[in-house]
C-alpha atoms as a PDB file:
ATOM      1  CA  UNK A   1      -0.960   3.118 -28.421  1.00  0.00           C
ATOM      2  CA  UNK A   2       1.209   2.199 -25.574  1.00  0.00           C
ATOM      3  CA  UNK A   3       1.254   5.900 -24.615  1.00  0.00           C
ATOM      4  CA  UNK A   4      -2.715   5.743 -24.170  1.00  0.00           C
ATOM      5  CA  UNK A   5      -2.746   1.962 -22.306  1.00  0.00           C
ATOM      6  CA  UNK A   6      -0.635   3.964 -19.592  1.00  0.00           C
ATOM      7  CA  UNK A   7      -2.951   7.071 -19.382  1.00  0.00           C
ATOM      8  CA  UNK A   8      -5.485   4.528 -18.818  1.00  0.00           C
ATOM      9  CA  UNK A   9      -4.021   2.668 -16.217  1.00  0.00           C
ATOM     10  CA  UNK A  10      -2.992   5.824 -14.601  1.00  0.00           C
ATOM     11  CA  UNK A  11      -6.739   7.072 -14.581  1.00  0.00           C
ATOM     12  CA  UNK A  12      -7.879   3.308 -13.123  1.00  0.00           C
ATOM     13  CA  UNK A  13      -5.364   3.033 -10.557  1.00  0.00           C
ATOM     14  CA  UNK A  14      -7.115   4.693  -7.884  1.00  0.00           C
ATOM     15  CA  UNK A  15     -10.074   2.172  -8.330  1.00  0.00           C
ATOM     16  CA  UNK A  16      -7.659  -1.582  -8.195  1.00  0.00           C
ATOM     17  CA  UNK A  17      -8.069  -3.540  -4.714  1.00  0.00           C
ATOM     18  CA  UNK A  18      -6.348  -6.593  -6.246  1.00  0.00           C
ATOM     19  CA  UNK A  19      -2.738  -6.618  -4.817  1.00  0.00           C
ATOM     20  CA  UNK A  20      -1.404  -8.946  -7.430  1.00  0.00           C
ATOM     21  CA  UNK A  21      -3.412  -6.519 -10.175  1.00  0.00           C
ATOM     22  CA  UNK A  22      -1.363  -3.772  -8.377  1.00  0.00           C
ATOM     23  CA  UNK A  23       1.697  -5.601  -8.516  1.00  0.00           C
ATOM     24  CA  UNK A  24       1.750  -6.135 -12.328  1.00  0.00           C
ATOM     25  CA  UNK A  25       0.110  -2.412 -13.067  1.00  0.00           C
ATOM     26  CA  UNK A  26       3.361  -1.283 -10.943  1.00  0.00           C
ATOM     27  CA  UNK A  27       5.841  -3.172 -12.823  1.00  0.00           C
ATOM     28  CA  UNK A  28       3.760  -2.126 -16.288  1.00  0.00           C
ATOM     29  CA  UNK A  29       4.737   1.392 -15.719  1.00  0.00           C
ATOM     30  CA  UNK A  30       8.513   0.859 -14.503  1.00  0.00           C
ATOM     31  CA  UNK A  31       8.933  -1.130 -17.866  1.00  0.00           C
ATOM     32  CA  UNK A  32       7.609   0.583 -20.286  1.00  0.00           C
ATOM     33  CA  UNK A  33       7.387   4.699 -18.990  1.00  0.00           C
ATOM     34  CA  UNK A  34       9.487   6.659 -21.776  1.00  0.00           C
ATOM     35  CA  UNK A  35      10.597   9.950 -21.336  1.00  0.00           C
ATOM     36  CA  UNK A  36      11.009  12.012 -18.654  1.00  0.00           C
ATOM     37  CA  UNK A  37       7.704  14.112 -18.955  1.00  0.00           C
ATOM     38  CA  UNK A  38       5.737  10.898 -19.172  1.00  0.00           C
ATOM     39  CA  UNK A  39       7.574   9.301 -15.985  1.00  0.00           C
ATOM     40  CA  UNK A  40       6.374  12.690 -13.920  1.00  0.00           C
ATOM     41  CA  UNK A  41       2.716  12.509 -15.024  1.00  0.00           C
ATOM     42  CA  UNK A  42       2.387   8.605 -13.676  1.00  0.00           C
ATOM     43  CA  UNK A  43       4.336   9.686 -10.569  1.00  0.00           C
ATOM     44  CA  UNK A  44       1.964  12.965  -9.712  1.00  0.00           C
ATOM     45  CA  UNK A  45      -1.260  10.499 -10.600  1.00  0.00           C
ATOM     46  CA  UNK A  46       0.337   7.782  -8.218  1.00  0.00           C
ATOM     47  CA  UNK A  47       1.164  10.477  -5.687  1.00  0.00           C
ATOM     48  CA  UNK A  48      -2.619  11.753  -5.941  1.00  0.00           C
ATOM     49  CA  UNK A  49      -4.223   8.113  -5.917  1.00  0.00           C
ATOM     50  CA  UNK A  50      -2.187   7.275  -2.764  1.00  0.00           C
ATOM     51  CA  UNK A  51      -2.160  10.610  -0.904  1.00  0.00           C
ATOM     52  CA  UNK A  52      -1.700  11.448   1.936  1.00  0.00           C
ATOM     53  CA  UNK A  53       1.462  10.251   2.079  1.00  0.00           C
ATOM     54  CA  UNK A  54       3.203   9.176   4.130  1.00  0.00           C
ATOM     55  CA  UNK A  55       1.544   5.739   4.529  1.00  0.00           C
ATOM     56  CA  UNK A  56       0.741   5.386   8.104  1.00  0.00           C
ATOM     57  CA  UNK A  57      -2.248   4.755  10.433  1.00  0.00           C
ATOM     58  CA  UNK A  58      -4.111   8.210  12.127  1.00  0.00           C
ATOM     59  CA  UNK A  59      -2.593   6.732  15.695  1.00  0.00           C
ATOM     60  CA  UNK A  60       1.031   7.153  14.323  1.00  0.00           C
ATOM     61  CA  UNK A  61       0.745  10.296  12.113  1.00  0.00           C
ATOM     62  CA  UNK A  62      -0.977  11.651  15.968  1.00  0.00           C
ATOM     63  CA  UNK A  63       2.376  10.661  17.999  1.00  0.00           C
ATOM     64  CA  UNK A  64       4.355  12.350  15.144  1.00  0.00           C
ATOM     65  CA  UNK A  65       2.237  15.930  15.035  1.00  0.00           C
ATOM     66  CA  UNK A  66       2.176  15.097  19.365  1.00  0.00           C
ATOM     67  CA  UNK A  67      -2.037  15.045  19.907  1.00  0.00           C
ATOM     68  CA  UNK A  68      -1.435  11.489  21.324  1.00  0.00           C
ATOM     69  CA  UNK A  69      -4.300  11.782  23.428  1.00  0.00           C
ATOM     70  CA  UNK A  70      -7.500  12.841  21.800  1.00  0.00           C
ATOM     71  CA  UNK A  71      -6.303  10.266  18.915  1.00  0.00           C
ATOM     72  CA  UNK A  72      -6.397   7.393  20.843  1.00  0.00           C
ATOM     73  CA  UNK A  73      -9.496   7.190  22.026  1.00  0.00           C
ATOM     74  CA  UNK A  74     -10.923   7.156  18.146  1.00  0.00           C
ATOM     75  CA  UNK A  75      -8.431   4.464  17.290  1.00  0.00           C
ATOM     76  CA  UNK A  76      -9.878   0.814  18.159  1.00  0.00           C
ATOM     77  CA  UNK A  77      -7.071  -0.250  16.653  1.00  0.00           C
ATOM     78  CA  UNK A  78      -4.379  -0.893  19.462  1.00  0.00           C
ATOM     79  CA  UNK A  79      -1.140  -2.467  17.958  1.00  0.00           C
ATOM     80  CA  UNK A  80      -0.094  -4.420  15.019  1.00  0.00           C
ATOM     81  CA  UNK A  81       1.925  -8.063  15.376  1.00  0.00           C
ATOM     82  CA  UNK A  82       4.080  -9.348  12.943  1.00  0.00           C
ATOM     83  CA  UNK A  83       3.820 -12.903  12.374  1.00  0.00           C
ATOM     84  CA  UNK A  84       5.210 -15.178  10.154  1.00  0.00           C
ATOM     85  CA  UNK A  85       4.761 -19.042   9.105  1.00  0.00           C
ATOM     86  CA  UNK A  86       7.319 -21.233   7.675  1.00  0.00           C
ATOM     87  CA  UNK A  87       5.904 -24.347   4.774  1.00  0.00           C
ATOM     88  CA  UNK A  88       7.470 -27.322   2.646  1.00  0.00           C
ATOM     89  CA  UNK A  89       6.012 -27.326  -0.521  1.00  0.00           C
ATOM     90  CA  UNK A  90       5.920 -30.689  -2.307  1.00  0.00           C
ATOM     91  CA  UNK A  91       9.097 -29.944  -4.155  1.00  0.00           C
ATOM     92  CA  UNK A  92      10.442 -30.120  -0.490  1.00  0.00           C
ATOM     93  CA  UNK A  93      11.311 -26.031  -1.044  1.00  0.00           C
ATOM     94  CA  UNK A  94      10.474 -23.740   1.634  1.00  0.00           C
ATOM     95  CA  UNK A  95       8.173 -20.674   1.820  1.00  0.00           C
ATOM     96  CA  UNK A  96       7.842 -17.990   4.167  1.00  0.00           C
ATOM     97  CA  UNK A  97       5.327 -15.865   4.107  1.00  0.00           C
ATOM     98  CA  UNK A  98       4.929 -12.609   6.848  1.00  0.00           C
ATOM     99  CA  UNK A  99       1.464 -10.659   7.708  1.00  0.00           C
ATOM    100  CA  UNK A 100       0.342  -8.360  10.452  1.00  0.00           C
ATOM    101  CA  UNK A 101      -2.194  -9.147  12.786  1.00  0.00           C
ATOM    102  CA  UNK A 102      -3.907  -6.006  13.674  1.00  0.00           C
ATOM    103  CA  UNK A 103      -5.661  -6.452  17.452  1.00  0.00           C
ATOM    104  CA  UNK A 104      -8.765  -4.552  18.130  1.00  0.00           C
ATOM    105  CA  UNK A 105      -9.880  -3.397  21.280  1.00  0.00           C
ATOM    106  CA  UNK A 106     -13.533  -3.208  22.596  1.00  0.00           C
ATOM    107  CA  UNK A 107     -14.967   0.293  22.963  1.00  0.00           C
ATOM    108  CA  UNK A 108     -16.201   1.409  26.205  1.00  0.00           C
END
């Protein structure tokens, strides 16, 4: 049974947008994957439901293959900021939590 719940989620993991959903499907597969074999299925299915890998924007894979220039006019995407925001909870503990802020330039 458990070996068919895991086929399943393999299958359906293409098709999650929830992060948390991710998250927990993630940590369901690093707990309770047996066996060698069965570890290298879920990690070709991952591979395929996430490919291409590496995980980077077109305007970075095009500075790393060096066609800068015919790439960057297609992006409107023109650089990523980092930001991140510090709050108290009522307990008085703190939280920090991080995103990036993509910018987007106008096309001309």
């Amino acid at each position: 049974l458990r070996n068919d719940i895991l086929q399943r989620l393999a299958t359906v993991f293409p098709l999650i947008a929830n992060q948390k959903v991710l998250r927990t499907v993630l940590w369901l597969f690093g707990i309770h994957c047996q066996g060698s074999e069965q570890i290298k299925s879920i990690i070709e299915q991952l591979r395929e439901a996430l490919s291409p890998l590496p995980l980077a924007s077109s305007s970075s894979l095009a500075q790393l293959t060096g066609s800068v220039g015919d790439q960057a006019e297609l992006s409107p995407i023109e650089a990523a900021k980092a930001t991140t925001t510090t709050t108290v909870r009522e307990d008085g503990t703190y939280v920090q939590s991080a995103a990036y802020v993509a910018t987007v330039r106008a096309r001309r």
